[in-house]
PDB file of N, CA and C in Angstrom:
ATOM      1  N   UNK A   1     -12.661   5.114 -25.378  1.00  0.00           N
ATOM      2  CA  UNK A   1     -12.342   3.729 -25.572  1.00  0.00           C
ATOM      3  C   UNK A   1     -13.240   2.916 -24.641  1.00  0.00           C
ATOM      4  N   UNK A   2     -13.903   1.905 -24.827  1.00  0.00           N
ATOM      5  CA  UNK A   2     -14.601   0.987 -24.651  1.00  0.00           C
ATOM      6  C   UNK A   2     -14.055  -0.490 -24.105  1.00  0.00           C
ATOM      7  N   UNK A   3     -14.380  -0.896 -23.368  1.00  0.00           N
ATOM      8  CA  UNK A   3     -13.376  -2.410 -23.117  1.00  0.00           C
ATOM      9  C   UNK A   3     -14.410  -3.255 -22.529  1.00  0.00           C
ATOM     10  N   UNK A   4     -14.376  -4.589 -23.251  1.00  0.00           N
ATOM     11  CA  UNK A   4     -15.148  -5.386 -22.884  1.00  0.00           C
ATOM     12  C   UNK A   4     -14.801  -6.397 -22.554  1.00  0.00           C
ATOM     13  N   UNK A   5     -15.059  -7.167 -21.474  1.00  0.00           N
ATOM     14  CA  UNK A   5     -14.181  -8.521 -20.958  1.00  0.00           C
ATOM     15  C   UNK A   5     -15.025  -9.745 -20.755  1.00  0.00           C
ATOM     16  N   UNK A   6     -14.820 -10.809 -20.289  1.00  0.00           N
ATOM     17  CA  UNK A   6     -15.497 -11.681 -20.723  1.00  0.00           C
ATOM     18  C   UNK A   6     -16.904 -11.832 -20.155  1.00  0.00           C
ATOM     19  N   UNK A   7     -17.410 -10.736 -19.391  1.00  0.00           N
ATOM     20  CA  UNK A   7     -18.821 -10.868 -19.341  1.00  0.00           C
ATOM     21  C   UNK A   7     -19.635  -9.591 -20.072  1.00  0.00           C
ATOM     22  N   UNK A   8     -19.175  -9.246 -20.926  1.00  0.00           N
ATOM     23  CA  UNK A   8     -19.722  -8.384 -21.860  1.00  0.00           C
ATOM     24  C   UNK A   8     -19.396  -7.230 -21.121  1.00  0.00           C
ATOM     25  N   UNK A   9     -19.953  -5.868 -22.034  1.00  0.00           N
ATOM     26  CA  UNK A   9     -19.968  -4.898 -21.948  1.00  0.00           C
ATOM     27  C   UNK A   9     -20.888  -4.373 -20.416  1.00  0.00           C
ATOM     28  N   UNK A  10     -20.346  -3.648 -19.368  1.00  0.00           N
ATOM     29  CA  UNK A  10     -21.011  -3.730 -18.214  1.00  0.00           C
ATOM     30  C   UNK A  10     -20.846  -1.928 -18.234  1.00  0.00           C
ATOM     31  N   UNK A  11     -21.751  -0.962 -18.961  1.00  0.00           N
ATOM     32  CA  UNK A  11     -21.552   0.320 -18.442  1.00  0.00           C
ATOM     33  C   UNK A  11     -21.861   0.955 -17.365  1.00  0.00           C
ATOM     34  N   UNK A  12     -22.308   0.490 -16.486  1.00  0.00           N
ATOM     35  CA  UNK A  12     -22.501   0.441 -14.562  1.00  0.00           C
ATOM     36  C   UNK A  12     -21.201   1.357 -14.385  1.00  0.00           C
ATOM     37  N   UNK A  13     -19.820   1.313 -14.426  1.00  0.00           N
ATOM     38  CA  UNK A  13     -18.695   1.400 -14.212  1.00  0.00           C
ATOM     39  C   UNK A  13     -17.863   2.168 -15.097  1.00  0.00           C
ATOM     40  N   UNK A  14     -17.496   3.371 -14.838  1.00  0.00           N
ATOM     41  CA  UNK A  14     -17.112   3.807 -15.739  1.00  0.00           C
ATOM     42  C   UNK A  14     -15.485   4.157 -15.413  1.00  0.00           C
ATOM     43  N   UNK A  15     -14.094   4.499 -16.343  1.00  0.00           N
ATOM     44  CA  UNK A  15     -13.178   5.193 -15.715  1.00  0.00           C
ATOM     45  C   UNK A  15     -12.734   5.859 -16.875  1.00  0.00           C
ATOM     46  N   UNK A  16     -12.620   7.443 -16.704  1.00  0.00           N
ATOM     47  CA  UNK A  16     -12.609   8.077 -17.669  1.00  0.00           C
ATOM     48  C   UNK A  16     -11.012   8.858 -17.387  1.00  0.00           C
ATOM     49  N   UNK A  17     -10.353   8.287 -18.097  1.00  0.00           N
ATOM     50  CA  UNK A  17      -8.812   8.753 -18.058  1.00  0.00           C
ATOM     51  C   UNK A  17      -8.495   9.933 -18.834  1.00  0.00           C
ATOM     52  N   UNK A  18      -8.349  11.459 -18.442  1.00  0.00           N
ATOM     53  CA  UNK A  18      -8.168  12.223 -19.287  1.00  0.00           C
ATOM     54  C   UNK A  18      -6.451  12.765 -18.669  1.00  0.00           C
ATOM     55  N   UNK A  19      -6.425  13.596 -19.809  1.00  0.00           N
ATOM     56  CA  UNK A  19      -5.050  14.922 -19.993  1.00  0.00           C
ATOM     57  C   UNK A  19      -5.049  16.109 -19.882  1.00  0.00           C
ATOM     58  N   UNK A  20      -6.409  16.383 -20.298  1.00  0.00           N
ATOM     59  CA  UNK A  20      -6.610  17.711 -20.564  1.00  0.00           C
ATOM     60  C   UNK A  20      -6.556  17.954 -21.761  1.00  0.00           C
ATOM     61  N   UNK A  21      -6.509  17.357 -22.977  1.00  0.00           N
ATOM     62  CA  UNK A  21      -6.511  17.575 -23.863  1.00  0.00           C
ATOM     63  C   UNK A  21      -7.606  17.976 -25.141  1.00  0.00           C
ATOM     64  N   UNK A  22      -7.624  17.949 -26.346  1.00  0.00           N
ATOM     65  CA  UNK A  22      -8.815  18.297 -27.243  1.00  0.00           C
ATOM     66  C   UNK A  22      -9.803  17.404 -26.843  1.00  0.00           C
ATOM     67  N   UNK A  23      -9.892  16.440 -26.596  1.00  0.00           N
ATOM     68  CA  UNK A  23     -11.090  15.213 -26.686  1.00  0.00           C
ATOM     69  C   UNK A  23     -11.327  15.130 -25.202  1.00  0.00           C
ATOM     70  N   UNK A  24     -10.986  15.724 -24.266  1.00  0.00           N
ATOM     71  CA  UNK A  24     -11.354  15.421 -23.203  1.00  0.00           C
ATOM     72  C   UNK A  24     -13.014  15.422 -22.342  1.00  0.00           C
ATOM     73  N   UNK A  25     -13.233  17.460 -23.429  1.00  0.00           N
ATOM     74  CA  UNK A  25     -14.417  17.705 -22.743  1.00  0.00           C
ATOM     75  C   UNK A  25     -15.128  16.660 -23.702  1.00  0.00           C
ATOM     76  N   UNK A  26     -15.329  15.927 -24.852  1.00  0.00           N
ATOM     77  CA  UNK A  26     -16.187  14.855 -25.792  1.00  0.00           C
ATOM     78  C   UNK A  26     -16.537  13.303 -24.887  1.00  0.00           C
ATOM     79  N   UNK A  27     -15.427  13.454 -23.965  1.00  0.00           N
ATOM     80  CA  UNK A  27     -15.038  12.002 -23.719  1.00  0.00           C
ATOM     81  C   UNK A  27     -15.758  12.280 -22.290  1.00  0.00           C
ATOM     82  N   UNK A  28     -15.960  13.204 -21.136  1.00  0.00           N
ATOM     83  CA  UNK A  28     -16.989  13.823 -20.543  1.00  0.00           C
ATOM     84  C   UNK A  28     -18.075  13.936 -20.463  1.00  0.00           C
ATOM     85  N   UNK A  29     -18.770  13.966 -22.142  1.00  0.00           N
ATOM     86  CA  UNK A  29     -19.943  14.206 -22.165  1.00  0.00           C
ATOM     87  C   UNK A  29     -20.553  12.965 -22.617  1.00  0.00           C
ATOM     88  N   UNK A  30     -19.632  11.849 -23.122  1.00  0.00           N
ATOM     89  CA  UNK A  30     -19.947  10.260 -23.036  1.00  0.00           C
ATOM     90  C   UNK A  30     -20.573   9.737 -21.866  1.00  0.00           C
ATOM     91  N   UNK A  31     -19.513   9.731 -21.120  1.00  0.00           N
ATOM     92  CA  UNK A  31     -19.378   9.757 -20.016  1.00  0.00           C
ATOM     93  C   UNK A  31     -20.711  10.331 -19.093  1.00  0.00           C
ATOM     94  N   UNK A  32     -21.111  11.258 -19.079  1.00  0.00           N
ATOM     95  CA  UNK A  32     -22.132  11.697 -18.376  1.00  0.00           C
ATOM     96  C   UNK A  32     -23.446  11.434 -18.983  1.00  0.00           C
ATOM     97  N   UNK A  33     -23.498  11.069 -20.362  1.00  0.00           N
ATOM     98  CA  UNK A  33     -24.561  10.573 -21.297  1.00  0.00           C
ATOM     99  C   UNK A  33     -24.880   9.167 -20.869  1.00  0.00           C
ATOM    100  N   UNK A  34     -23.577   8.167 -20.698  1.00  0.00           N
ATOM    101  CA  UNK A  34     -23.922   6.989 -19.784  1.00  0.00           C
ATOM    102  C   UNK A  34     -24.256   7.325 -18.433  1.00  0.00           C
ATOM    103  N   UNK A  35     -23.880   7.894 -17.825  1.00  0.00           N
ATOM    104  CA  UNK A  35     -24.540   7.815 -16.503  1.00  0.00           C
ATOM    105  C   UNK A  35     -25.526   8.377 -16.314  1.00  0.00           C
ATOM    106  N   UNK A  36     -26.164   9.042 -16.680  1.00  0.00           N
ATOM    107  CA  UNK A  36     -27.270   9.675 -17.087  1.00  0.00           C
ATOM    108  C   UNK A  36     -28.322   8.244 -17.418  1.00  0.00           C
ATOM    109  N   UNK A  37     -28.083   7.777 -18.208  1.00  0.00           N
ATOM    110  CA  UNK A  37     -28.874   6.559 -18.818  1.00  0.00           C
ATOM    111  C   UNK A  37     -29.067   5.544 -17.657  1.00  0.00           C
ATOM    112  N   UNK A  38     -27.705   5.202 -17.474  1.00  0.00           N
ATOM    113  CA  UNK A  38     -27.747   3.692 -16.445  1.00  0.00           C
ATOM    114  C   UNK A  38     -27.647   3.977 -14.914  1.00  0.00           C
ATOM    115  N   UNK A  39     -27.299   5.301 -14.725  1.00  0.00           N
ATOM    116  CA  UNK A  39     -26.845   5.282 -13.280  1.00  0.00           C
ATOM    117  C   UNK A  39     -26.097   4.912 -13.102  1.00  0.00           C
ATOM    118  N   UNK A  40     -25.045   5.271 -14.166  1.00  0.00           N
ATOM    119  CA  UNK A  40     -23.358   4.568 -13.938  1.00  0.00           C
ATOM    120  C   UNK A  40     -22.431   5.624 -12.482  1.00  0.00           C
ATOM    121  N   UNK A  41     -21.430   4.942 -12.270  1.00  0.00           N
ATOM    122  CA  UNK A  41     -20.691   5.455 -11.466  1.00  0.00           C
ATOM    123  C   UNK A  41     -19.170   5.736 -12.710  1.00  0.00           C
ATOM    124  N   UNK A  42     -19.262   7.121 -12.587  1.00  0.00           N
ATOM    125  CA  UNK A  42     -17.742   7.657 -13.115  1.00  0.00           C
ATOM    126  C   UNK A  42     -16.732   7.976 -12.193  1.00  0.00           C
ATOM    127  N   UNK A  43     -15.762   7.363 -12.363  1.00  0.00           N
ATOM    128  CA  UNK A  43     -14.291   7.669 -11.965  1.00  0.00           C
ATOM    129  C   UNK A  43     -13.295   8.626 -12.760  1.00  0.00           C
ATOM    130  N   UNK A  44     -12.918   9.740 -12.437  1.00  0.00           N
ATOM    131  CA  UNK A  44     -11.814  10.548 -13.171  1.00  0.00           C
ATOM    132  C   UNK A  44     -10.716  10.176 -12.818  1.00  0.00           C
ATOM    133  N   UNK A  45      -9.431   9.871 -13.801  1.00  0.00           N
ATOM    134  CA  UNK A  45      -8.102   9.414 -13.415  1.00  0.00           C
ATOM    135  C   UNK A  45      -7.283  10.819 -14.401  1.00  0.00           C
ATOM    136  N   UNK A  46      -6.843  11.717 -13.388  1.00  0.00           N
ATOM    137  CA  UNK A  46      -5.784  12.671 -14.087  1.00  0.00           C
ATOM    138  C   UNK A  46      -4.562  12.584 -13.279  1.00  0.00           C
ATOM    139  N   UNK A  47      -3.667  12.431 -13.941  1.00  0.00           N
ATOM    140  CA  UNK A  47      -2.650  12.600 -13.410  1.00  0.00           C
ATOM    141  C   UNK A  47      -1.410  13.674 -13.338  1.00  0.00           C
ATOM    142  N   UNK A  48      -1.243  14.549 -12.322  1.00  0.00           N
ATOM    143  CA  UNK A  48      -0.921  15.940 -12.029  1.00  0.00           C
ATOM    144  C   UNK A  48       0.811  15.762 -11.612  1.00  0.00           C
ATOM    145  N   UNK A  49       1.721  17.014 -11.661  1.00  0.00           N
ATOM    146  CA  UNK A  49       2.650  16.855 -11.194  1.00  0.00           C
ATOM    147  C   UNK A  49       2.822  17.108  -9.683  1.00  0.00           C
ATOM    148  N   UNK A  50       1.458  17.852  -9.003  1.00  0.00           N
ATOM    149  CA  UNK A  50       1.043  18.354  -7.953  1.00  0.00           C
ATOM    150  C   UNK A  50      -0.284  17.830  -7.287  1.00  0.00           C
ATOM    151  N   UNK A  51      -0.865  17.912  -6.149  1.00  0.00           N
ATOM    152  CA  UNK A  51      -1.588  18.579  -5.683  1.00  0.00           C
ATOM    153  C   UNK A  51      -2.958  19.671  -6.197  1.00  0.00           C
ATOM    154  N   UNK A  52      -2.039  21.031  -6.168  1.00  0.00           N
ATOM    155  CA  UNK A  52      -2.283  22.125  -6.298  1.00  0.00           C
ATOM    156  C   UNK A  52      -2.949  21.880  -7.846  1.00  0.00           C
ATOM    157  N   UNK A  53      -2.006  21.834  -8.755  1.00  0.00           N
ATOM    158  CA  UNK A  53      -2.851  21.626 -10.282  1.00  0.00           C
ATOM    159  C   UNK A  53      -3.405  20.509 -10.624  1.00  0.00           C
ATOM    160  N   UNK A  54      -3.723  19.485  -9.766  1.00  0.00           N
ATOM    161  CA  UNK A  54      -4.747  18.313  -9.694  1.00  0.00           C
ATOM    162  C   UNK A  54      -6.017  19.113  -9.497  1.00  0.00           C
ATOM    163  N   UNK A  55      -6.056  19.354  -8.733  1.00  0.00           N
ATOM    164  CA  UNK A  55      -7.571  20.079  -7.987  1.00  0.00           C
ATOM    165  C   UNK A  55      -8.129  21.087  -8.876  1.00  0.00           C
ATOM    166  N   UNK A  56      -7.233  21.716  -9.323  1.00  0.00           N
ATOM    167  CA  UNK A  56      -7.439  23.000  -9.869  1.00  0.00           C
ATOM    168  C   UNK A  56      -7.840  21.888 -11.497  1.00  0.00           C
ATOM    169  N   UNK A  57      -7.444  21.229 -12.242  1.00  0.00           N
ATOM    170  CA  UNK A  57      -8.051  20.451 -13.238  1.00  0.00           C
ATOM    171  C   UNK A  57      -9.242  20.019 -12.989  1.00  0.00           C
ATOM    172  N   UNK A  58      -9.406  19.311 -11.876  1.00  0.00           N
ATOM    173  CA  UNK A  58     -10.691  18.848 -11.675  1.00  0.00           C
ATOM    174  C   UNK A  58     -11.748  19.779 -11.687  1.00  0.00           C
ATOM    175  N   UNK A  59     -11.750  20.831 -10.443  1.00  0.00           N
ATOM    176  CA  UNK A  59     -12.432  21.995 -10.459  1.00  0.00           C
ATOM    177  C   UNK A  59     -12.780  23.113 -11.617  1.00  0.00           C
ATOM    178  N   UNK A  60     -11.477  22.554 -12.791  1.00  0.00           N
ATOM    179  CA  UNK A  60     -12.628  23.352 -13.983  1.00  0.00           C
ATOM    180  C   UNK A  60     -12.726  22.447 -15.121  1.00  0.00           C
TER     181      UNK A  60
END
């Protein structure tokens, strides 16, 4: 998903909210396809019941 506000589209900035789910690794490789291009900065937002399986998401 894409969001644009009133000074247009700024892909500098990225925040890539995943689950873990089917579309996650797709939405990743967006993601790294823009920053790749612009020298964007990505942010991952997962949200864990732990710690322990936070890290462990991130790390694979």
């Amino acid at each position: 998903m894409l969001i644009e506000n009133e000074h247009g589209f700024d892909p500098r900035e990225i925040l890539l909210p995943t689950a873990g789910g089917y579309s996650s690794d797709l939405s990743a490789e967006v993601a790294k396809a823009i920053q790749a291009t612009v020298s964007a900065n990505v942010w991952v937002l997962h949200v864990a019941d732990n710690l322990t399986s936070g890290r462990e998401f991130l790390e694979n």
